[in-house]
Protein backbone atom coordinates (compact mmCIF):
# COMPACT_ATOMS: atom_id res chain seq x y z
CA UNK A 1 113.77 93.45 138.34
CA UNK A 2 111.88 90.31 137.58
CA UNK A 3 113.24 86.84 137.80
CA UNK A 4 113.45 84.04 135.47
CA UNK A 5 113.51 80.90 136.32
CA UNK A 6 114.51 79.40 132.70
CA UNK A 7 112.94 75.37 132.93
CA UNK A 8 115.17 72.98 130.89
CA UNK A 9 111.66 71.07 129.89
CA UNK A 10 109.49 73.60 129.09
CA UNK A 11 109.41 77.19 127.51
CA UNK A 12 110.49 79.45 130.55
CA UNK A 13 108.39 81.44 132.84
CA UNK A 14 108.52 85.26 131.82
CA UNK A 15 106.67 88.24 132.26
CA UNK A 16 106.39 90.65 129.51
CA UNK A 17 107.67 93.79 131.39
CA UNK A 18 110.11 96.91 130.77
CA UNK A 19 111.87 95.70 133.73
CA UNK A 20 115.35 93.87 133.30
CA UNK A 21 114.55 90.24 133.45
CA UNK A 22 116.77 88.05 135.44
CA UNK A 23 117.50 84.78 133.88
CA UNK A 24 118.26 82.22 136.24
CA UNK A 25 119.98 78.69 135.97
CA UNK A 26 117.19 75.18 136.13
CA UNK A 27 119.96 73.21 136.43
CA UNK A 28 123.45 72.57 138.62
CA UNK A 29 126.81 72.12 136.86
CA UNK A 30 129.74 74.28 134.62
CA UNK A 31 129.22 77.07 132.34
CA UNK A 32 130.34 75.94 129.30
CA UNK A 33 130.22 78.88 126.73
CA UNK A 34 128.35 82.29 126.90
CA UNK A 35 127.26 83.14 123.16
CA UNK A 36 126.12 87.01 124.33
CA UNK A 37 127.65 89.69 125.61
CA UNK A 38 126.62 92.71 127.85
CA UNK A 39 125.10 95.62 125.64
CA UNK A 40 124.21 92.99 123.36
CA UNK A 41 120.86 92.65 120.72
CA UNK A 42 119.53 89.01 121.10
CA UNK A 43 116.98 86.83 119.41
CA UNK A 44 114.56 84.73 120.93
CA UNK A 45 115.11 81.71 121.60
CA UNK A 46 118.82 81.85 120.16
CA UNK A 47 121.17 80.65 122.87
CA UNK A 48 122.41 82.74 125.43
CA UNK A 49 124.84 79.94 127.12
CA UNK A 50 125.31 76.19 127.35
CA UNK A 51 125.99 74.62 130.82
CA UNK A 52 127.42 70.97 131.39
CA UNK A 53 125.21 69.36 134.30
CA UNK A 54 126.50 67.20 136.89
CA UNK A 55 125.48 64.26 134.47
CA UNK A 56 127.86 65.60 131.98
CA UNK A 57 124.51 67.06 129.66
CA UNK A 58 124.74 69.90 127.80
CA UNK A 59 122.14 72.42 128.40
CA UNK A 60 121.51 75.45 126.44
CA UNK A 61 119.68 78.12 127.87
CA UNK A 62 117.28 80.36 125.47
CA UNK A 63 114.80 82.84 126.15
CA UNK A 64 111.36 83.44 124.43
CA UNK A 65 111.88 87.14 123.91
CA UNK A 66 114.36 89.48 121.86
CA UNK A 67 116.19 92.64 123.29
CA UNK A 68 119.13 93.76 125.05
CA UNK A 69 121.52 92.44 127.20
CA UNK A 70 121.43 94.34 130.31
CA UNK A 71 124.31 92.11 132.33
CA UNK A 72 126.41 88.86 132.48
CA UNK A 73 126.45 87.32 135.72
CA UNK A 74 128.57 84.25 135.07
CA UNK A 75 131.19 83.58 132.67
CA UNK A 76 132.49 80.35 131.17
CA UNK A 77 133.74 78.30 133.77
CA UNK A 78 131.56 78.95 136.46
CA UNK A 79 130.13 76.19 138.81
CA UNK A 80 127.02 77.64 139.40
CA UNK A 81 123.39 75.42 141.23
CA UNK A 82 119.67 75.72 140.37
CA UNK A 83 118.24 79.07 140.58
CA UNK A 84 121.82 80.99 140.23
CA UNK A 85 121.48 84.46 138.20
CA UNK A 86 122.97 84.06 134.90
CA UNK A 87 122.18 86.92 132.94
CA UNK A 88 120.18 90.41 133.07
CA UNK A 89 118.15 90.84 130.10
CA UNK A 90 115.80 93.91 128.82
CA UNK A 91 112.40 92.41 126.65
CA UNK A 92 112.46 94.95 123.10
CA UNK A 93 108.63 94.37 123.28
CA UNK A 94 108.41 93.26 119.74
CA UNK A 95 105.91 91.44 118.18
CA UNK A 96 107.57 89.11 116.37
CA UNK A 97 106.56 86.37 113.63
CA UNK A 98 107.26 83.47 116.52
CA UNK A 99 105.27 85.33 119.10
């Protein structure tokens, strides 16, 4: 399994890989709402969750690859710090127009 560490500045970290890729949370604070579920097809960059910092911002949390959800880790209402797991994800591979 690879980790993610998803940066709430900049496109997140990834390696493209048939491994599961753990997604992991750049900030501290509340899940808010999960928009996936396990078993899943996703789209990148379409939001997997939001979280509510400790500053009261909303973050949502995207990846830059499309596939499967593998796992959910957290669920809404979770207090959960930097670097928590979040989600298990499975890259598709695809070459997409955004790629």
């Amino acid at each position: 399994m690879i980790e993610t560490i998803v940066k709430s500045s900049q496109s997140p970290y990834y390696e493209i890989s048939k491994e599961d890729q753990l997604i992991l949370s750049p900030v501290e604070g509340i899940v808010e709402h999960v928009f996936i579920q396990e078993k899943a097809y996703f789209y990148e960059w379409e939001p997997i969750l939001t979280i509510k910092t400790v500053g009261k911002e909303i973050k949502e949390i995207s990846v830059p690859f499309s596939g499967s959800v593998i796992s959910l880790l957290v669920k809404p209402g979770d207090k959960i710090s930097i670097n928590t797991k979040l989600a298990s994800l499975q890259d598709d591979l695809l070459v997409t127009g955004c790629d």
